[in-house]
C-alpha atoms as a PDB file:
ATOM      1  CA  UNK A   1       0.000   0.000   0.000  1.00  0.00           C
ATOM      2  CA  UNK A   2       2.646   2.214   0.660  1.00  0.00           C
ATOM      3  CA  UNK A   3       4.534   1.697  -2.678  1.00  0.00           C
ATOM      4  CA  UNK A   4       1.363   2.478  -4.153  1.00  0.00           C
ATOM      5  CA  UNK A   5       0.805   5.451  -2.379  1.00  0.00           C
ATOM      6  CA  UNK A   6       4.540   6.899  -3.235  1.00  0.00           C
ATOM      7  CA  UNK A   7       3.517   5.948  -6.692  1.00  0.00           C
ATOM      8  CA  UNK A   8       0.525   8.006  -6.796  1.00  0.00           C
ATOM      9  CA  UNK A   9       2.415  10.918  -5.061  1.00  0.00           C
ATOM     10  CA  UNK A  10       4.856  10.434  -7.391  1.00  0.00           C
ATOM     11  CA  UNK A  11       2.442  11.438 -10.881  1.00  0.00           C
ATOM     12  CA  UNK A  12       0.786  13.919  -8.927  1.00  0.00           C
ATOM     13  CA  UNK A  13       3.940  15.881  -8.442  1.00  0.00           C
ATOM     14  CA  UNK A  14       5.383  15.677 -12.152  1.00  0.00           C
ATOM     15  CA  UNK A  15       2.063  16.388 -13.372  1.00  0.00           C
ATOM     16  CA  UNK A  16       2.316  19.562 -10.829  1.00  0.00           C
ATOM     17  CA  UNK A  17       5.937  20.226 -12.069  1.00  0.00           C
ATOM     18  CA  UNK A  18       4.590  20.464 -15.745  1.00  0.00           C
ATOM     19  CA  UNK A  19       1.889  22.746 -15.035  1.00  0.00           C
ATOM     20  CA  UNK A  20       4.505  25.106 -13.688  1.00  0.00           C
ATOM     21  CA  UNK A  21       6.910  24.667 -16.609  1.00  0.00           C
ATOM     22  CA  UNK A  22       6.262  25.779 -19.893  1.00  0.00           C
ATOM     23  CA  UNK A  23       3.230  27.072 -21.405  1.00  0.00           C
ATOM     24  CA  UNK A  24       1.770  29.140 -24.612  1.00  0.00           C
ATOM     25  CA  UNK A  25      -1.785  29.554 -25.528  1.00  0.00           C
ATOM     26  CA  UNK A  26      -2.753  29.415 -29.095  1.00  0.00           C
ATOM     27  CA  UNK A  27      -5.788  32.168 -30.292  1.00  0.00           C
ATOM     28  CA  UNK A  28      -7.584  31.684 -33.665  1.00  0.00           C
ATOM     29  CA  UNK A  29      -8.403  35.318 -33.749  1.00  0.00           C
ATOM     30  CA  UNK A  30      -5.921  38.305 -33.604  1.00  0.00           C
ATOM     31  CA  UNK A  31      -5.712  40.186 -30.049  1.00  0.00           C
ATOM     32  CA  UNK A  32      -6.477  37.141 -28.683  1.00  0.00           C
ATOM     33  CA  UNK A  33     -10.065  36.093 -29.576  1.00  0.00           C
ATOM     34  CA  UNK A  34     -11.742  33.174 -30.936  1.00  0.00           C
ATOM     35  CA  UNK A  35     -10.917  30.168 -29.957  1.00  0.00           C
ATOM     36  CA  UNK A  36      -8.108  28.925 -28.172  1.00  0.00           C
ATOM     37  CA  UNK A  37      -6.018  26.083 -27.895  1.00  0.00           C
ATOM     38  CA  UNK A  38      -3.260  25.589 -24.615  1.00  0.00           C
ATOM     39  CA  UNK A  39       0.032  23.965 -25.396  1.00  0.00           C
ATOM     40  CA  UNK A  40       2.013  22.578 -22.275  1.00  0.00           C
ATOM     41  CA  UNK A  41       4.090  19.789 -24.099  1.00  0.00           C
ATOM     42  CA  UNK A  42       5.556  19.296 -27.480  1.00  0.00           C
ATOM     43  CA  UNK A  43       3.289  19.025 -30.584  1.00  0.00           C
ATOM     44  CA  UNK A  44       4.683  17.815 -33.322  1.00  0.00           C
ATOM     45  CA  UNK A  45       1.185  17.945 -35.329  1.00  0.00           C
ATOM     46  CA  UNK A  46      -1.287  20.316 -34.635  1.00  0.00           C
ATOM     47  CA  UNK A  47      -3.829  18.979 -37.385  1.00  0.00           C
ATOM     48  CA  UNK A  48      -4.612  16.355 -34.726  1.00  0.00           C
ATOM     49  CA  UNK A  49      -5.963  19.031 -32.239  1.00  0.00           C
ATOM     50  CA  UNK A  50      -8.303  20.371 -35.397  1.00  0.00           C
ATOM     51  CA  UNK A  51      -6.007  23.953 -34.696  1.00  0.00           C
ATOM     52  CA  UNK A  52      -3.262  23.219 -37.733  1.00  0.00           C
ATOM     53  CA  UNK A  53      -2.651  26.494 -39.415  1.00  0.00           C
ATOM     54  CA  UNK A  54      -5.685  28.227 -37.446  1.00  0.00           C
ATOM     55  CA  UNK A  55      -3.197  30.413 -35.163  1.00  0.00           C
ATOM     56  CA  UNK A  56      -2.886  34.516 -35.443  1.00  0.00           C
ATOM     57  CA  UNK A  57      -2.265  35.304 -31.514  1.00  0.00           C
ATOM     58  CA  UNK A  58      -0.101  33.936 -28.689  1.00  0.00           C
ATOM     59  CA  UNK A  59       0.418  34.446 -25.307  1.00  0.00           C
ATOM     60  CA  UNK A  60       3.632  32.772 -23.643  1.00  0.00           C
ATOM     61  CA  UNK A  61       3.135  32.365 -20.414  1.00  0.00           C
ATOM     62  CA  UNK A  62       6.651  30.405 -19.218  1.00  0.00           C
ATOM     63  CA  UNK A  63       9.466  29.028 -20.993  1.00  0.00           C
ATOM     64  CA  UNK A  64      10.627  29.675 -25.206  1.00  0.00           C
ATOM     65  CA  UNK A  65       8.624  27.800 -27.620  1.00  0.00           C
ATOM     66  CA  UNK A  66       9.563  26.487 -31.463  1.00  0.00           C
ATOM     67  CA  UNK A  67       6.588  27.291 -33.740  1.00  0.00           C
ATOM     68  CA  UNK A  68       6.752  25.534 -36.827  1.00  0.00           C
ATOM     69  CA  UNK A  69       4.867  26.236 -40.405  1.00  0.00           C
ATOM     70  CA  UNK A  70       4.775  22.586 -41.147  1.00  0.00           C
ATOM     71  CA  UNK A  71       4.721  19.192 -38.849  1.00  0.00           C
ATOM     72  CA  UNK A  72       7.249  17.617 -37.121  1.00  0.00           C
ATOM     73  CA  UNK A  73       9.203  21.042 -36.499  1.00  0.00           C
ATOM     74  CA  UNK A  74      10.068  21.469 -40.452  1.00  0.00           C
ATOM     75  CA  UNK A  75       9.870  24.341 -42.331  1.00  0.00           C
ATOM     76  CA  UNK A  76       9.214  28.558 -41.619  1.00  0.00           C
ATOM     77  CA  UNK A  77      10.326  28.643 -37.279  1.00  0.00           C
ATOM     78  CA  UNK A  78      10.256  31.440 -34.922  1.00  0.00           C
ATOM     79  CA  UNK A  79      11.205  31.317 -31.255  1.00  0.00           C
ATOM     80  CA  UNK A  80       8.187  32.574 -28.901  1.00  0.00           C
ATOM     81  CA  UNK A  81      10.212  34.004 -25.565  1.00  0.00           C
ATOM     82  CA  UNK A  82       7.216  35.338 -22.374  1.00  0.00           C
ATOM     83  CA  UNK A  83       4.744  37.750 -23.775  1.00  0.00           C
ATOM     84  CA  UNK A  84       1.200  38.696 -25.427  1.00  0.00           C
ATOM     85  CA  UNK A  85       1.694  38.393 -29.361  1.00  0.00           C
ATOM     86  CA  UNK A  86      -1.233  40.142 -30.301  1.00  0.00           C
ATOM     87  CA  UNK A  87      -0.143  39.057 -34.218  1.00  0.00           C
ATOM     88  CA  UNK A  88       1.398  35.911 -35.335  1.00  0.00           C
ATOM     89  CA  UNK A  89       1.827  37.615 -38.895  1.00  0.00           C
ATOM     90  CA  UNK A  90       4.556  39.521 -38.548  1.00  0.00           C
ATOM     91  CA  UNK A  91       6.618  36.392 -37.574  1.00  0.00           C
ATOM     92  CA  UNK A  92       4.842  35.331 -41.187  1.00  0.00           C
ATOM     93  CA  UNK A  93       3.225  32.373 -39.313  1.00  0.00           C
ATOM     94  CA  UNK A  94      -0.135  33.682 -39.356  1.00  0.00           C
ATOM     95  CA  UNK A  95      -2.508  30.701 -39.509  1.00  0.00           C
ATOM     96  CA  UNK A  96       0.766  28.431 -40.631  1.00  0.00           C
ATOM     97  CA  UNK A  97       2.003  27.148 -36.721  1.00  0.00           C
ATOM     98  CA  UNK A  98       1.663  23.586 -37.543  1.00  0.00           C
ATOM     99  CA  UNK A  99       4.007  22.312 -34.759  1.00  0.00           C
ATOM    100  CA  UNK A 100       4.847  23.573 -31.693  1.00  0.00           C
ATOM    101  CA  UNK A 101       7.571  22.674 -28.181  1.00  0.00           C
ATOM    102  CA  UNK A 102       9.329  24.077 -25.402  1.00  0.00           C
ATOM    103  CA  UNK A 103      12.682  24.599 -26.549  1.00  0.00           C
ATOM    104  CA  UNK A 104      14.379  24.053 -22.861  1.00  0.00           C
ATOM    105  CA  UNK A 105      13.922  20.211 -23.529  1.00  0.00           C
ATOM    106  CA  UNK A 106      15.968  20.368 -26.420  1.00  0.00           C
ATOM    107  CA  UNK A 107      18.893  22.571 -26.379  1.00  0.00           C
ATOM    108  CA  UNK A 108      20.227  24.912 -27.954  1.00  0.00           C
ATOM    109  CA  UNK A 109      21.579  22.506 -30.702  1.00  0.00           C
ATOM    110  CA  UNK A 110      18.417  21.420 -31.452  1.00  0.00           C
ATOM    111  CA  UNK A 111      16.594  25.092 -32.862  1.00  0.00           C
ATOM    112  CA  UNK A 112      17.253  24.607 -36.601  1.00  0.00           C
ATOM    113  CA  UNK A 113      20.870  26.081 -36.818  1.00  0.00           C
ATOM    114  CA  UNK A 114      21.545  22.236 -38.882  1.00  0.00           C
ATOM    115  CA  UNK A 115      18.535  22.911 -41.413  1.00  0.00           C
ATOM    116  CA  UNK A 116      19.909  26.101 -43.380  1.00  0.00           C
ATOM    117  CA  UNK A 117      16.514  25.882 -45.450  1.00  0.00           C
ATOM    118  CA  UNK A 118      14.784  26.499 -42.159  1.00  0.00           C
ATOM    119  CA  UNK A 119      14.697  30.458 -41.281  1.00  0.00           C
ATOM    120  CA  UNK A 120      14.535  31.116 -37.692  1.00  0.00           C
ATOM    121  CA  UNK A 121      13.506  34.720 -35.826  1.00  0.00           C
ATOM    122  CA  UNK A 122      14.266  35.524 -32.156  1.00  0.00           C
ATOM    123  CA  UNK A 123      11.535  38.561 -31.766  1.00  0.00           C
ATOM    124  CA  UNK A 124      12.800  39.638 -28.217  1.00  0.00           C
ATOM    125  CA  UNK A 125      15.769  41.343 -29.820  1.00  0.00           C
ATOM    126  CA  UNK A 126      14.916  44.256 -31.699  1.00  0.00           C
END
């Protein structure tokens, strides 16, 4: 019983952990309206949440996120650092985010530096 119970304690305090960690909400509308879709994990196709290519607003709550225009983190990609991005279009990923993930669980290495068809933005520096 006690195994079980450390178990159980266990989940509940990863699935507490990832709450905490990283998170971006998805709007279908600019400035945030329509509907909405929250993202706490990696996605690496959004056409199974019926919100592929639907995106025009973010909000990034915690952590840096990899937006991708196609699945499987392939093709147009932008970094998403902690704000309200009232348009998505600018990045030119305006209803085109196909795949999204917190970049913290894959490194640096892993952004698209080896892809040199891949074009990558970094919108906190201006």
């Amino acid at each position: 019983m006690k195994t079980m119970l450390k178990g159980l304690l266990a989940v509940a305090g990863v699935t507490l952990a990832m709450q905490a960690g990283a998170q971006v909400t998805f709007y279908s509308g600019e400035g945030f309206h329509g509907h909405s879709l929250f993202v706490d994990r990696p996605m690496r196709d959004l056409d199974r949440t019926d919100f592929n290519d639907r995106a025009q607003s973010a909000v990034v709550r915690n952590g840096s996120w990899q937006v991708c225009s196609d699945a499987h983190f392939e093709g147009h990609c932008a970094i998403l650092r902690p704000r309200e991005y009232p348009s998505l279009g600018r990045m030119g990923l305006d209803k085109r985010i196909s795949s999204v993930r917190p970049v913290e669980q894959y490194g640096r290495a892993d952004e698209g530096r080896d892809r040199p068809y891949e074009q990558r933005y970094d919108y906190d520096r201006r």
